[in-house]
PDB file of N, CA and C in Angstrom:
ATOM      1  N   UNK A   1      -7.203  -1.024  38.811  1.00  0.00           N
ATOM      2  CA  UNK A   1      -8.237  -0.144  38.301  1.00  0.00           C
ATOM      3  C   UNK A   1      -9.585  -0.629  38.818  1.00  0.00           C
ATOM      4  N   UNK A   2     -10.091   0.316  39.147  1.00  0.00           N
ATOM      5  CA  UNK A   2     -11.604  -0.087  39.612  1.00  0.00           C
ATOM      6  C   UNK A   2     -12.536  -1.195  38.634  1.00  0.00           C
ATOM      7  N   UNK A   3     -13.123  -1.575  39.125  1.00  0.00           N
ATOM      8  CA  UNK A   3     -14.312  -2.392  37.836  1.00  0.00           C
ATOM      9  C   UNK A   3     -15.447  -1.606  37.504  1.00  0.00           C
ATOM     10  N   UNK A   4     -15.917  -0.745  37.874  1.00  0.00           N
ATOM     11  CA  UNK A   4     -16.438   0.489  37.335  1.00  0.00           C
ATOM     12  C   UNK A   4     -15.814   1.373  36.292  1.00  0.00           C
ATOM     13  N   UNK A   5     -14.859   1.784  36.495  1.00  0.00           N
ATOM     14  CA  UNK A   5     -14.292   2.673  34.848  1.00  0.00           C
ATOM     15  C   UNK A   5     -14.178   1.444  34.288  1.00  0.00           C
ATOM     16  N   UNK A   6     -14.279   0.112  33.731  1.00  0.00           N
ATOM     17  CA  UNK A   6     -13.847  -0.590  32.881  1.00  0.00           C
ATOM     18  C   UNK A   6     -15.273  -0.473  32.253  1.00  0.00           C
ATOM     19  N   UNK A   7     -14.731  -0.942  30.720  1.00  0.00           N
ATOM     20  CA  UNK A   7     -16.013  -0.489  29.844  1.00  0.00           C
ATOM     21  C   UNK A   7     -16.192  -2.026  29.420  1.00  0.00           C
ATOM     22  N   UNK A   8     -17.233  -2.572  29.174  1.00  0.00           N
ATOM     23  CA  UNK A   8     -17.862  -3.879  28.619  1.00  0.00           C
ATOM     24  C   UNK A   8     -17.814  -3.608  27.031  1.00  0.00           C
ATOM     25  N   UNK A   9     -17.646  -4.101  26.246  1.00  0.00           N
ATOM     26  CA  UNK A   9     -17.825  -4.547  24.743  1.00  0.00           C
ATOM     27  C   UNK A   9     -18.145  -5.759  24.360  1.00  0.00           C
ATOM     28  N   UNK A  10     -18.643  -5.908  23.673  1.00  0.00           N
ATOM     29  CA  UNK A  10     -19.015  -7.256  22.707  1.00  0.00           C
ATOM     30  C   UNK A  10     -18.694  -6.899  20.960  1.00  0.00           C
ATOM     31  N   UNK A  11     -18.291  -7.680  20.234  1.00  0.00           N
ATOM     32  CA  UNK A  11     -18.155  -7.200  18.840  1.00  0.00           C
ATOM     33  C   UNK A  11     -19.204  -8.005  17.994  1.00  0.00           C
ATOM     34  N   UNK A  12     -20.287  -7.285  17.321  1.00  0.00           N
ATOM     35  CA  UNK A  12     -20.958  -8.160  16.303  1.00  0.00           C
ATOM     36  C   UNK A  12     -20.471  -8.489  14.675  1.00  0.00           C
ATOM     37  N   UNK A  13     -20.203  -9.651  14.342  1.00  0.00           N
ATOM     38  CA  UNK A  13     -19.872 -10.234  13.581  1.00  0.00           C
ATOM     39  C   UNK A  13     -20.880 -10.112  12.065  1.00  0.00           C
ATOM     40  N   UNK A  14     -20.537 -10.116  11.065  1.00  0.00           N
ATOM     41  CA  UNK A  14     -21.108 -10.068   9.712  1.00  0.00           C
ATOM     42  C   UNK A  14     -22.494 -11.085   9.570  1.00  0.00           C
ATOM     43  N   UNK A  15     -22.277 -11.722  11.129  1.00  0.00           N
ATOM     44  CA  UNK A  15     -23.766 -13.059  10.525  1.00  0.00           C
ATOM     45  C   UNK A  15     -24.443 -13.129  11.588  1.00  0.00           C
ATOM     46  N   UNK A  16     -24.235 -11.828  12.502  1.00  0.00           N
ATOM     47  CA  UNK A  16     -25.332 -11.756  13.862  1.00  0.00           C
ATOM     48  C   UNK A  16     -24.415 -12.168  15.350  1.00  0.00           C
ATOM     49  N   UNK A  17     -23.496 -13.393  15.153  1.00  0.00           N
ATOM     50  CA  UNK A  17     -23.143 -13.560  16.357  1.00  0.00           C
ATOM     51  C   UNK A  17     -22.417 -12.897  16.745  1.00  0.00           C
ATOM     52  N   UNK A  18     -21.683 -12.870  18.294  1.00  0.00           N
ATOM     53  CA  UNK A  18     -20.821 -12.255  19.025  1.00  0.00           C
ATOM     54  C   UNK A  18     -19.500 -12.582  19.454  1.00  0.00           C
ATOM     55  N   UNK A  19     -18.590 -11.773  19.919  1.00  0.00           N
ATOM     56  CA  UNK A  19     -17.307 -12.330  20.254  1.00  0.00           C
ATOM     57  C   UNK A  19     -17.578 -11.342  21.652  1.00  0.00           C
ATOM     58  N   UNK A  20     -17.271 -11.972  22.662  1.00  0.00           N
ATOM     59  CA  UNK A  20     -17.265 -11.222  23.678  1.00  0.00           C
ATOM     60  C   UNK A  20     -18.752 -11.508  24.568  1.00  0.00           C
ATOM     61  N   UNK A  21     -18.770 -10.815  25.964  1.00  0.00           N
ATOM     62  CA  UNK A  21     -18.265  -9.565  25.816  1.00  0.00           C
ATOM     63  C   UNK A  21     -17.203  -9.493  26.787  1.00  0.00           C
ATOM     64  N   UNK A  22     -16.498  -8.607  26.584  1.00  0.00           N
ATOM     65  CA  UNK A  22     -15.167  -8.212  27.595  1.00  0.00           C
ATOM     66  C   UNK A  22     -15.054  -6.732  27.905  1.00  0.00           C
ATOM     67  N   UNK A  23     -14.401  -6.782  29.266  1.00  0.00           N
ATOM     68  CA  UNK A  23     -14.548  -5.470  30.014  1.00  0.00           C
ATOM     69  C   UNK A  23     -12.635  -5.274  29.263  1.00  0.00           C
ATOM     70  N   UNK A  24     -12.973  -4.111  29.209  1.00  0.00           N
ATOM     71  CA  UNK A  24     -11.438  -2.941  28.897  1.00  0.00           C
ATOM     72  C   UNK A  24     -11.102  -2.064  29.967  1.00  0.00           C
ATOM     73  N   UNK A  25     -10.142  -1.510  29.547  1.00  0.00           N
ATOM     74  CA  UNK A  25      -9.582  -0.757  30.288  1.00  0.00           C
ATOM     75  C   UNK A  25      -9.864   0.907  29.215  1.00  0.00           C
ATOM     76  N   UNK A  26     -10.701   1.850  29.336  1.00  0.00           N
ATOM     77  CA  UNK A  26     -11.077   3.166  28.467  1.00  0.00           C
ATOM     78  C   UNK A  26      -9.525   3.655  28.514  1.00  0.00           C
ATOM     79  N   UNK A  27      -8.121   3.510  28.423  1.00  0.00           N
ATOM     80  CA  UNK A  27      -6.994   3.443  28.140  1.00  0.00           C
ATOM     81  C   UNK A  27      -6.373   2.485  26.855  1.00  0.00           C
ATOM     82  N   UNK A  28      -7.380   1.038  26.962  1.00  0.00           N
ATOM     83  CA  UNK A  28      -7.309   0.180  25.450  1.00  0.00           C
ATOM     84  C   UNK A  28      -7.250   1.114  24.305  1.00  0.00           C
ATOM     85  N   UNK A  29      -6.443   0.675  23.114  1.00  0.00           N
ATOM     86  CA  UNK A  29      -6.587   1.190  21.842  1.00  0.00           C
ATOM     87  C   UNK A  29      -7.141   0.496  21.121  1.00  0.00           C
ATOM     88  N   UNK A  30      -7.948   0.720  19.788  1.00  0.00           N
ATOM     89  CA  UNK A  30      -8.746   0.123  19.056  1.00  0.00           C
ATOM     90  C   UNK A  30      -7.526  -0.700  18.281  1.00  0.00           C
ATOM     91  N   UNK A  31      -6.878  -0.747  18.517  1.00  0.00           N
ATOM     92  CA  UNK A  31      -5.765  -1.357  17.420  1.00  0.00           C
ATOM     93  C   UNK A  31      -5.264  -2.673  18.737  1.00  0.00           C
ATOM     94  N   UNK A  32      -5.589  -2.638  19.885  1.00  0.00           N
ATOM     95  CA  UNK A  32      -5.236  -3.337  20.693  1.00  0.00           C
ATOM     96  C   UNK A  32      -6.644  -4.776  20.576  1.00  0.00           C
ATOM     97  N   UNK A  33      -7.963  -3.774  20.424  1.00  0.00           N
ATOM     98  CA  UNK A  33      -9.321  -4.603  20.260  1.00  0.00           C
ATOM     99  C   UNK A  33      -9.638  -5.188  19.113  1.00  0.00           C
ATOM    100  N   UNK A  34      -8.851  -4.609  18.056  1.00  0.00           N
ATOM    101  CA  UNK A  34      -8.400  -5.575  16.813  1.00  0.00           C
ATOM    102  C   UNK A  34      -7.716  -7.254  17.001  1.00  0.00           C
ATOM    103  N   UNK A  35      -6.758  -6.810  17.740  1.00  0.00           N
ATOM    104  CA  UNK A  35      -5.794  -7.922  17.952  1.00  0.00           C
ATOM    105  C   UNK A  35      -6.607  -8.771  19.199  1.00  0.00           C
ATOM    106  N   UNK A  36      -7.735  -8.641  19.613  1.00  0.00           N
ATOM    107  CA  UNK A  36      -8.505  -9.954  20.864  1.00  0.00           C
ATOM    108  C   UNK A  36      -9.279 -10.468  19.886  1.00  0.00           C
ATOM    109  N   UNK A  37      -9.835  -9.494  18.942  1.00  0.00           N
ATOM    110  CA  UNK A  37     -11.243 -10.291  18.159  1.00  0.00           C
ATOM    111  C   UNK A  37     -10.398 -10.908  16.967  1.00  0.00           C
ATOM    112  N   UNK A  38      -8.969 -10.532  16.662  1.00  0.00           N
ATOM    113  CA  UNK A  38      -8.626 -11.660  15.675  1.00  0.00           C
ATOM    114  C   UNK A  38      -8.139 -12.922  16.531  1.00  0.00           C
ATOM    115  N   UNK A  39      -7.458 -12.586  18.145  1.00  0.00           N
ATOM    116  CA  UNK A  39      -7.271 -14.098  18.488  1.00  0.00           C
ATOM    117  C   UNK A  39      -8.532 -14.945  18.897  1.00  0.00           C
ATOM    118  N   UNK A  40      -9.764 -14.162  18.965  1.00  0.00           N
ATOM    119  CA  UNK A  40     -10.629 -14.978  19.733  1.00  0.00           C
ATOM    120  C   UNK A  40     -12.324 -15.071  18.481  1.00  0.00           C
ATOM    121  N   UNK A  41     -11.605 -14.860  17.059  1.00  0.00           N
ATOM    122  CA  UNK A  41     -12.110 -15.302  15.805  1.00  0.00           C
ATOM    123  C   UNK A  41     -12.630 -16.893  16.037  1.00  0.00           C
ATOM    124  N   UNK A  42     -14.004 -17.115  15.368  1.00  0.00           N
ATOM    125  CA  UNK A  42     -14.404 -18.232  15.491  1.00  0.00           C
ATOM    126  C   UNK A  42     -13.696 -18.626  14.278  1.00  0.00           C
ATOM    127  N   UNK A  43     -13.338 -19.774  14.262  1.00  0.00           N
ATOM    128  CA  UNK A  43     -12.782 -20.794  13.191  1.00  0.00           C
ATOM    129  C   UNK A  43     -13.569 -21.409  11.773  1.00  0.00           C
ATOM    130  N   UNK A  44     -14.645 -21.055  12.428  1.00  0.00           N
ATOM    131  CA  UNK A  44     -16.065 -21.666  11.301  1.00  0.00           C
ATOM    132  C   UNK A  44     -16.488 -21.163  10.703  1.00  0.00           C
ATOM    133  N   UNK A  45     -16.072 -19.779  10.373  1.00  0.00           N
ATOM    134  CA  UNK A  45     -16.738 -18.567   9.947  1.00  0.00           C
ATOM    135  C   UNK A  45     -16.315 -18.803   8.444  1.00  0.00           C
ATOM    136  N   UNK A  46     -16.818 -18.073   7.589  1.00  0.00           N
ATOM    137  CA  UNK A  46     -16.234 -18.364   5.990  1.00  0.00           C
ATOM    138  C   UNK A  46     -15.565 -17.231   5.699  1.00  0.00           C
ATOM    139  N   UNK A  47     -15.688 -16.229   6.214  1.00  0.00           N
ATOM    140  CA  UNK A  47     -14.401 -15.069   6.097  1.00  0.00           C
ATOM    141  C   UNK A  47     -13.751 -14.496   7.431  1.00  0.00           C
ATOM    142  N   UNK A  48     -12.787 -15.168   7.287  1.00  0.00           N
ATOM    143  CA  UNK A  48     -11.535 -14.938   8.810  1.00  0.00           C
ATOM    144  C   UNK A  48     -10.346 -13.797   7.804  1.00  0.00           C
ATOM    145  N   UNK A  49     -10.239 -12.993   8.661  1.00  0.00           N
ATOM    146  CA  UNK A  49      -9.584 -11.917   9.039  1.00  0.00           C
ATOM    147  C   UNK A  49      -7.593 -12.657   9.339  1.00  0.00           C
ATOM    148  N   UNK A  50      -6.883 -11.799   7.954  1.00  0.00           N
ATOM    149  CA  UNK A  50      -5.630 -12.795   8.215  1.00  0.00           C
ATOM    150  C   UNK A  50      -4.620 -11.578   9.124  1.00  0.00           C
ATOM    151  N   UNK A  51      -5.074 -11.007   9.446  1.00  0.00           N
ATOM    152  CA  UNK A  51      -4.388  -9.655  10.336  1.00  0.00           C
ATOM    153  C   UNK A  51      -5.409  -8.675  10.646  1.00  0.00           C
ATOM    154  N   UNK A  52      -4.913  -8.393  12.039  1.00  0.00           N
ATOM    155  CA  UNK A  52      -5.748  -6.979  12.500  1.00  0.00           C
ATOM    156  C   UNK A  52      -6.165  -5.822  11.696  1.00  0.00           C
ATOM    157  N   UNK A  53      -5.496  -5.731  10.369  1.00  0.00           N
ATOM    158  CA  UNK A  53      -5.360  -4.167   9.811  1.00  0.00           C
ATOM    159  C   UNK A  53      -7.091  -4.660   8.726  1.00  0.00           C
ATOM    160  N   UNK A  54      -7.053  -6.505   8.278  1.00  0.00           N
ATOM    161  CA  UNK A  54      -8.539  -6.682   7.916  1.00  0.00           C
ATOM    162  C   UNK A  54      -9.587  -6.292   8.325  1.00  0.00           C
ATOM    163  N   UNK A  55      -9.748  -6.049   9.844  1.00  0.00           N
ATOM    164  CA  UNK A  55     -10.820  -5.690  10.477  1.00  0.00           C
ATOM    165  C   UNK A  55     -11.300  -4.043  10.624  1.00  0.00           C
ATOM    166  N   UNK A  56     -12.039  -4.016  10.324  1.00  0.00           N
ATOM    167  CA  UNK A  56     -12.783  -2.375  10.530  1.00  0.00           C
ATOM    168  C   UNK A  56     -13.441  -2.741  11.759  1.00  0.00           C
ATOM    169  N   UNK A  57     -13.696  -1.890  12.919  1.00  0.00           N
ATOM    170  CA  UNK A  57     -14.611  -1.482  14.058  1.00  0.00           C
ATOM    171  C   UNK A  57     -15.458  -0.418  13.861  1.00  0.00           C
ATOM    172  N   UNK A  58     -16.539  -0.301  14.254  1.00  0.00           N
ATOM    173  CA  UNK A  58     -17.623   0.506  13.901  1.00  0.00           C
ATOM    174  C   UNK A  58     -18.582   0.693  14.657  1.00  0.00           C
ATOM    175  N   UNK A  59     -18.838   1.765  15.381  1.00  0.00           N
ATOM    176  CA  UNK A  59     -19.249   2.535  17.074  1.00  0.00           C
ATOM    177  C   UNK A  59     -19.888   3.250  16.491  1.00  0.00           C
ATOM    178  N   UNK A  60     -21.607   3.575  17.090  1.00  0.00           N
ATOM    179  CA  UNK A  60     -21.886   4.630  16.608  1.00  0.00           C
ATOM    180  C   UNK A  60     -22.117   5.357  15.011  1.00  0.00           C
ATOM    181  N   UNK A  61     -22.000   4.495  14.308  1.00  0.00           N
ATOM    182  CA  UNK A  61     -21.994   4.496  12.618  1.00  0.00           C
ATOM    183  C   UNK A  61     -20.070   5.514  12.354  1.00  0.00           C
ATOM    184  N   UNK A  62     -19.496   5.334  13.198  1.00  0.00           N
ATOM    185  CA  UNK A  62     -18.821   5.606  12.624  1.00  0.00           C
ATOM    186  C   UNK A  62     -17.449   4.516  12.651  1.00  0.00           C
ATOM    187  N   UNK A  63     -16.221   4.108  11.978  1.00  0.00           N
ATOM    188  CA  UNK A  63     -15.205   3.755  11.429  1.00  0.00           C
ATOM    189  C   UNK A  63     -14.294   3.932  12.533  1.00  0.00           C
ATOM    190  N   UNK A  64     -13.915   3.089  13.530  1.00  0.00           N
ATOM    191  CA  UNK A  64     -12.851   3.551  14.376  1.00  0.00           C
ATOM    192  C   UNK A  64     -11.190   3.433  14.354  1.00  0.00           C
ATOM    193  N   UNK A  65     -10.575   4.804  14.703  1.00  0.00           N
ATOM    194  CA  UNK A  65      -8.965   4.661  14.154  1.00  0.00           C
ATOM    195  C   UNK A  65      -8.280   3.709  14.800  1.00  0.00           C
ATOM    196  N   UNK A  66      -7.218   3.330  14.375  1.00  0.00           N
ATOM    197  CA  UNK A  66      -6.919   2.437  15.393  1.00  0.00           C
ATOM    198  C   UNK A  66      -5.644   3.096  16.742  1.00  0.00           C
ATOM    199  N   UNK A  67      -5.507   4.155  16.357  1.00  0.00           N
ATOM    200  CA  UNK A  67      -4.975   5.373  17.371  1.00  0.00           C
ATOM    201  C   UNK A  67      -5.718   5.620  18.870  1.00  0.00           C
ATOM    202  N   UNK A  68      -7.273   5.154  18.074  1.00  0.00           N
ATOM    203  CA  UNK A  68      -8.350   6.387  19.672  1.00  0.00           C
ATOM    204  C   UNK A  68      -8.398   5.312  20.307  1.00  0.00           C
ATOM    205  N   UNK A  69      -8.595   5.854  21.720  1.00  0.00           N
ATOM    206  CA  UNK A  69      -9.136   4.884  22.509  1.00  0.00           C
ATOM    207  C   UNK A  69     -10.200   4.724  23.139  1.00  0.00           C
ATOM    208  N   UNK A  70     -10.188   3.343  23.861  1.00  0.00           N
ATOM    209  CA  UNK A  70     -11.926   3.483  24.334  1.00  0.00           C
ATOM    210  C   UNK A  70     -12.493   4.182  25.065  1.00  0.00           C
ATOM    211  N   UNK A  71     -12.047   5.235  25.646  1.00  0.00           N
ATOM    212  CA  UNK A  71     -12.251   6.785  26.160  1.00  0.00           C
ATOM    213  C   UNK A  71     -13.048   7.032  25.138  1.00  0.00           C
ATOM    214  N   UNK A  72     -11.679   7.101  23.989  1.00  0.00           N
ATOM    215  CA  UNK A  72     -12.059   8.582  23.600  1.00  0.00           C
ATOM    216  C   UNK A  72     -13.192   7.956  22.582  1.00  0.00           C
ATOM    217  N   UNK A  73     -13.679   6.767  22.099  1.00  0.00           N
ATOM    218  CA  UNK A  73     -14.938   6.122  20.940  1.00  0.00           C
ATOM    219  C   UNK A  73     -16.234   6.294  21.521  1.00  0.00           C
ATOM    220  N   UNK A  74     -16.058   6.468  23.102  1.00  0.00           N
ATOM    221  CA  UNK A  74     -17.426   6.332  23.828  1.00  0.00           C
ATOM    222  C   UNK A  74     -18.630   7.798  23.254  1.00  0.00           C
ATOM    223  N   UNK A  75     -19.472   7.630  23.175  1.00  0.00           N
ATOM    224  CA  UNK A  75     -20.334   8.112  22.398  1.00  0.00           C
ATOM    225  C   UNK A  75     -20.838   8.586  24.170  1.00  0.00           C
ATOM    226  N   UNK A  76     -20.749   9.640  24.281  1.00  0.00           N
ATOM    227  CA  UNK A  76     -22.017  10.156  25.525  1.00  0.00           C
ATOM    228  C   UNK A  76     -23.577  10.284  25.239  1.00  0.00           C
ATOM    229  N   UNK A  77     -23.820   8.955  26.123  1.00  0.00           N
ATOM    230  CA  UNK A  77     -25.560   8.935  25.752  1.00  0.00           C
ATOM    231  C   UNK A  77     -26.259   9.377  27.144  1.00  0.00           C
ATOM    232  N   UNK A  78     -25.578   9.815  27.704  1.00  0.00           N
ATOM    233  CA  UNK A  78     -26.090  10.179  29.222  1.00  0.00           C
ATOM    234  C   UNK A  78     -26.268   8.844  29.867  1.00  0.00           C
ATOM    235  N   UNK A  79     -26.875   8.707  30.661  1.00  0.00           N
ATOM    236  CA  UNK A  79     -26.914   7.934  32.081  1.00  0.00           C
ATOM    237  C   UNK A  79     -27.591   6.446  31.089  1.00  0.00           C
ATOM    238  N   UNK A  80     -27.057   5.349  30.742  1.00  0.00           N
ATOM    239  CA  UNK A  80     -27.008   4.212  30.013  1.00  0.00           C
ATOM    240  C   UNK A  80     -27.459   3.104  31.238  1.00  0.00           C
ATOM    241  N   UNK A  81     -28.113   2.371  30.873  1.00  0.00           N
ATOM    242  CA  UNK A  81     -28.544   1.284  31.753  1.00  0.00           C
ATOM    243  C   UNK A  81     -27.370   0.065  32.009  1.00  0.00           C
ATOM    244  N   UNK A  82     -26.929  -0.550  32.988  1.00  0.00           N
ATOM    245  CA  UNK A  82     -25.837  -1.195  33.374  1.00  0.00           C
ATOM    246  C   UNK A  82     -26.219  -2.466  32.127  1.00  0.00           C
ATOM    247  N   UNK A  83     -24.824  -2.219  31.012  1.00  0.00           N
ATOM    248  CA  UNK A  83     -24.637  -3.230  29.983  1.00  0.00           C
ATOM    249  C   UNK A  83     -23.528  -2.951  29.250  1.00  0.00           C
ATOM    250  N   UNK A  84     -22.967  -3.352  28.237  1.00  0.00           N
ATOM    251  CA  UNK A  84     -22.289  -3.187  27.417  1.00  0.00           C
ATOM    252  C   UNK A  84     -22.451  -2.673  26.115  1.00  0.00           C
ATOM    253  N   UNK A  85     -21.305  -2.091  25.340  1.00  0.00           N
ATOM    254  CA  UNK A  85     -21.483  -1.473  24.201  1.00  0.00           C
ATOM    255  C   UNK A  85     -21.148  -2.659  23.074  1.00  0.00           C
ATOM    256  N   UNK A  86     -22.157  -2.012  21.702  1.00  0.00           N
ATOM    257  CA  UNK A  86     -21.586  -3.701  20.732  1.00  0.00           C
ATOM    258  C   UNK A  86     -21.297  -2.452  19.653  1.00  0.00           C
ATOM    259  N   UNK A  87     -19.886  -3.182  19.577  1.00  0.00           N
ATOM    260  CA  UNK A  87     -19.221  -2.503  18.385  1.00  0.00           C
ATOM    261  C   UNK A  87     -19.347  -3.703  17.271  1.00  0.00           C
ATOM    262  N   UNK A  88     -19.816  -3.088  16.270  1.00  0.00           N
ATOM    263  CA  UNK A  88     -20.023  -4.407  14.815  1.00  0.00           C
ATOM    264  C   UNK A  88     -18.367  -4.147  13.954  1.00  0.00           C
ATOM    265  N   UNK A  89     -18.135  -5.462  13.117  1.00  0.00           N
ATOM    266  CA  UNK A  89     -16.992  -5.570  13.067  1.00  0.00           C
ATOM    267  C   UNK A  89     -17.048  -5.880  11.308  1.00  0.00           C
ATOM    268  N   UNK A  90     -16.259  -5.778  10.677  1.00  0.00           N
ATOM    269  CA  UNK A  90     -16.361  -5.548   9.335  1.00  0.00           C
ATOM    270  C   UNK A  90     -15.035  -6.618   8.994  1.00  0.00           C
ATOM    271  N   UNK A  91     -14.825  -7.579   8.126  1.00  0.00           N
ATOM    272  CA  UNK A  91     -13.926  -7.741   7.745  1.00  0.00           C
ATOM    273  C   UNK A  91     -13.545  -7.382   6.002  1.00  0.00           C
ATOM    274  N   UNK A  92     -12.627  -6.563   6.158  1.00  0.00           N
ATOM    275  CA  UNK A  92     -12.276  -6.042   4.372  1.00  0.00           C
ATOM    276  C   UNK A  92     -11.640  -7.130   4.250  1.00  0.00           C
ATOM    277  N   UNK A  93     -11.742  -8.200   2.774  1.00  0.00           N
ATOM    278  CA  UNK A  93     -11.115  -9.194   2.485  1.00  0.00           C
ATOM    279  C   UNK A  93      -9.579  -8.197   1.618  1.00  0.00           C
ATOM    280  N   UNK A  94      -8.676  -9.105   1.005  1.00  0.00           N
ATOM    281  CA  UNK A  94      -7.952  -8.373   0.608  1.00  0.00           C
ATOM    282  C   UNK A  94      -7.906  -8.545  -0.634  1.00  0.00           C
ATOM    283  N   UNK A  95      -7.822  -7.391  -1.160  1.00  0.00           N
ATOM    284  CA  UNK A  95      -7.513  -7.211  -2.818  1.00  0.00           C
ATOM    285  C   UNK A  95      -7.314  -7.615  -3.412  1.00  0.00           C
ATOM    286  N   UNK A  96      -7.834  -8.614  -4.467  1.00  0.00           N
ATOM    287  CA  UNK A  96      -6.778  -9.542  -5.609  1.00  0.00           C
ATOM    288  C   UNK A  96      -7.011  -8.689  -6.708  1.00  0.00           C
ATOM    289  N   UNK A  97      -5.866  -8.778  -7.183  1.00  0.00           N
ATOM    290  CA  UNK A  97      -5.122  -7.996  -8.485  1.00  0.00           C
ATOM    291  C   UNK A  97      -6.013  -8.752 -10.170  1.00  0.00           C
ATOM    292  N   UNK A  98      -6.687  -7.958 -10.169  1.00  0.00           N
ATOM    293  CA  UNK A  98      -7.170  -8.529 -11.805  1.00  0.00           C
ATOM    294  C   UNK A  98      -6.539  -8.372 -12.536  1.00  0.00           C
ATOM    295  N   UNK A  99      -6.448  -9.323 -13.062  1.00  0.00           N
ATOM    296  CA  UNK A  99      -5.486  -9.856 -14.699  1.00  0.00           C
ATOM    297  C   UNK A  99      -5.505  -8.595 -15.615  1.00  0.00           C
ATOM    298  N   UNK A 100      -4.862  -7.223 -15.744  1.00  0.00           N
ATOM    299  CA  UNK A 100      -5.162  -6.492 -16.738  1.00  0.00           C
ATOM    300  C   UNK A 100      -4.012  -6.947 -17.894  1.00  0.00           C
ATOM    301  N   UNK A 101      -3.244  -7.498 -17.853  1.00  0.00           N
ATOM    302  CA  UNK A 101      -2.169  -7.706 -18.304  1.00  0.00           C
ATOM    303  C   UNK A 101      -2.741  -8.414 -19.834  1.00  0.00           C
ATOM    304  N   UNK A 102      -2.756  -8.496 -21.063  1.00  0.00           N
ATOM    305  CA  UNK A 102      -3.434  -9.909 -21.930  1.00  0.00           C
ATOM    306  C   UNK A 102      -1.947 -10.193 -22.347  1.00  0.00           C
ATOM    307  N   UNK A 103      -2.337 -11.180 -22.648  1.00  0.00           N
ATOM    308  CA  UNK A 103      -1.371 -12.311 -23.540  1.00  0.00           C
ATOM    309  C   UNK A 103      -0.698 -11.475 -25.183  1.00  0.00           C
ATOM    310  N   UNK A 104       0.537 -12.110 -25.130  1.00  0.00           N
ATOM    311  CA  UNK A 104       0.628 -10.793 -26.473  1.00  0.00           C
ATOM    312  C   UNK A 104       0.185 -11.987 -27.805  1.00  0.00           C
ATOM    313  N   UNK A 105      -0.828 -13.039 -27.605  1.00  0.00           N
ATOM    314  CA  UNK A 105      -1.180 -13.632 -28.456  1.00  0.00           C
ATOM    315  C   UNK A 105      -2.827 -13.230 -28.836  1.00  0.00           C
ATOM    316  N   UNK A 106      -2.934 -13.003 -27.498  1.00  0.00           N
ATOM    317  CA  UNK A 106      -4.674 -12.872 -27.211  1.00  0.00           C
ATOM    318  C   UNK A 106      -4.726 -11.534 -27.538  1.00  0.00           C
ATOM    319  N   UNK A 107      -3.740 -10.465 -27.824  1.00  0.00           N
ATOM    320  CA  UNK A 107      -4.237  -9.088 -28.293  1.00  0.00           C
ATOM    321  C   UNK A 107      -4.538  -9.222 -29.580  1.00  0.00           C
ATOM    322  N   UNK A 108      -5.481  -8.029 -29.941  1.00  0.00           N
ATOM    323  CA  UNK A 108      -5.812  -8.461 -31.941  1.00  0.00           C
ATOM    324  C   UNK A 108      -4.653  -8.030 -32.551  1.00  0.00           C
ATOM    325  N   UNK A 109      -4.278  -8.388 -33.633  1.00  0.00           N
ATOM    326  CA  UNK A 109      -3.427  -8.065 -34.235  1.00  0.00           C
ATOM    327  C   UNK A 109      -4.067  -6.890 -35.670  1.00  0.00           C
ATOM    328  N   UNK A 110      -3.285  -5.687 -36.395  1.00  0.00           N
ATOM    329  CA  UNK A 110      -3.749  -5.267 -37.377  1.00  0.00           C
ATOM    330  C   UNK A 110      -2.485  -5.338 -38.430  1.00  0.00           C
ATOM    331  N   UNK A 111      -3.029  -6.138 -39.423  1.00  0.00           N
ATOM    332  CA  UNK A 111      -1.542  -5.577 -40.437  1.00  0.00           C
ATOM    333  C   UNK A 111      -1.957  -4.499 -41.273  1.00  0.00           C
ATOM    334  N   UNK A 112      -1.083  -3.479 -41.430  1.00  0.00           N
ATOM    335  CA  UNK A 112      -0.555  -2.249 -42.161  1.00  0.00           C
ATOM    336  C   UNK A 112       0.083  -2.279 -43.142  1.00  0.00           C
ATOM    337  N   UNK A 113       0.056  -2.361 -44.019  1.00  0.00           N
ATOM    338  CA  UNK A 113       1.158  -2.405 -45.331  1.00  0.00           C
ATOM    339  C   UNK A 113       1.665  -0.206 -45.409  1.00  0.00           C
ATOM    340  N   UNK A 114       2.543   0.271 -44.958  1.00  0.00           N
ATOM    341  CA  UNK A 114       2.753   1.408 -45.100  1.00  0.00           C
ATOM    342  C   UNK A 114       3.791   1.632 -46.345  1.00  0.00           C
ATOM    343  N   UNK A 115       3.964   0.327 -47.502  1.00  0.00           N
ATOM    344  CA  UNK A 115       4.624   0.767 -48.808  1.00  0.00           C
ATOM    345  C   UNK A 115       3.713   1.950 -49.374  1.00  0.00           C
ATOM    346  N   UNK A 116       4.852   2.320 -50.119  1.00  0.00           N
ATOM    347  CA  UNK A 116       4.262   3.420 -51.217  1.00  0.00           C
ATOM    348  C   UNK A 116       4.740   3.060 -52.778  1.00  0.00           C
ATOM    349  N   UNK A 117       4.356   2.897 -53.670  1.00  0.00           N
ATOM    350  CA  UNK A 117       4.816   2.555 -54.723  1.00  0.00           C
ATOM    351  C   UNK A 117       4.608   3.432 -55.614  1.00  0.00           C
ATOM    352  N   UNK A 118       5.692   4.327 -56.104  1.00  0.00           N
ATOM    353  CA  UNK A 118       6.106   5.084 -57.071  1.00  0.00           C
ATOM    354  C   UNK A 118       6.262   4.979 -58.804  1.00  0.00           C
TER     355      UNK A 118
END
């Protein structure tokens, strides 16, 4: 493939720095650019990404699928000065389950007396 259709990216990170940048192939899938920026994750960071599906990509203010490709994310800005695009990168931590459950000690208790005395 030529080095001209290849597209440059860099990904910006939650604290300013960068991963990248690296040229693609506009055939890459975003689900493919998931899986470089989780192997090439800095180690020092205080929230690392434990699978690709953690990471959100985000072009253009918008949320990228991990279906499209870098064709199809490119935003036409007309004639762009020779550089790269910075896609910012989101990591969703994952869900922990809050305790709704209580203790059947810790619930209040009510006593009822429902006698009737005749």
């Amino acid at each position: 493939m030529p080095e001209e259709d290849l597209v440059e990216l860099k990904f910006r990170l939650y604290d300013g720095s960068d991963i990248g940048p690296f040229q693609y192939s506009p055939a890459s899938t975003v689900a493919m650019l998931k899986e470089r920026i989780l192997a090439d994750w800095p180690k020092d960071k205080k929230f690392v990404p434990k699978a690709a599906n953690d990471i959100k990509l985000i072009s253009a203010g918008k949320i990228l699928e991990n279906s499209k490709t870098v064709g199809q994310c490119r935003v036409p800005f007309g004639e762009l000065p020779k550089g790269g695009i910075t896609m910012h990168v989101v990591v969703q931590p994952p869900l922990t389950k809050a305790k709704t459950e209580k203790k059947v000690d810790e619930a209040p208790r009510k006593n009822f007396c429902s006698c009737s005395i005749l």
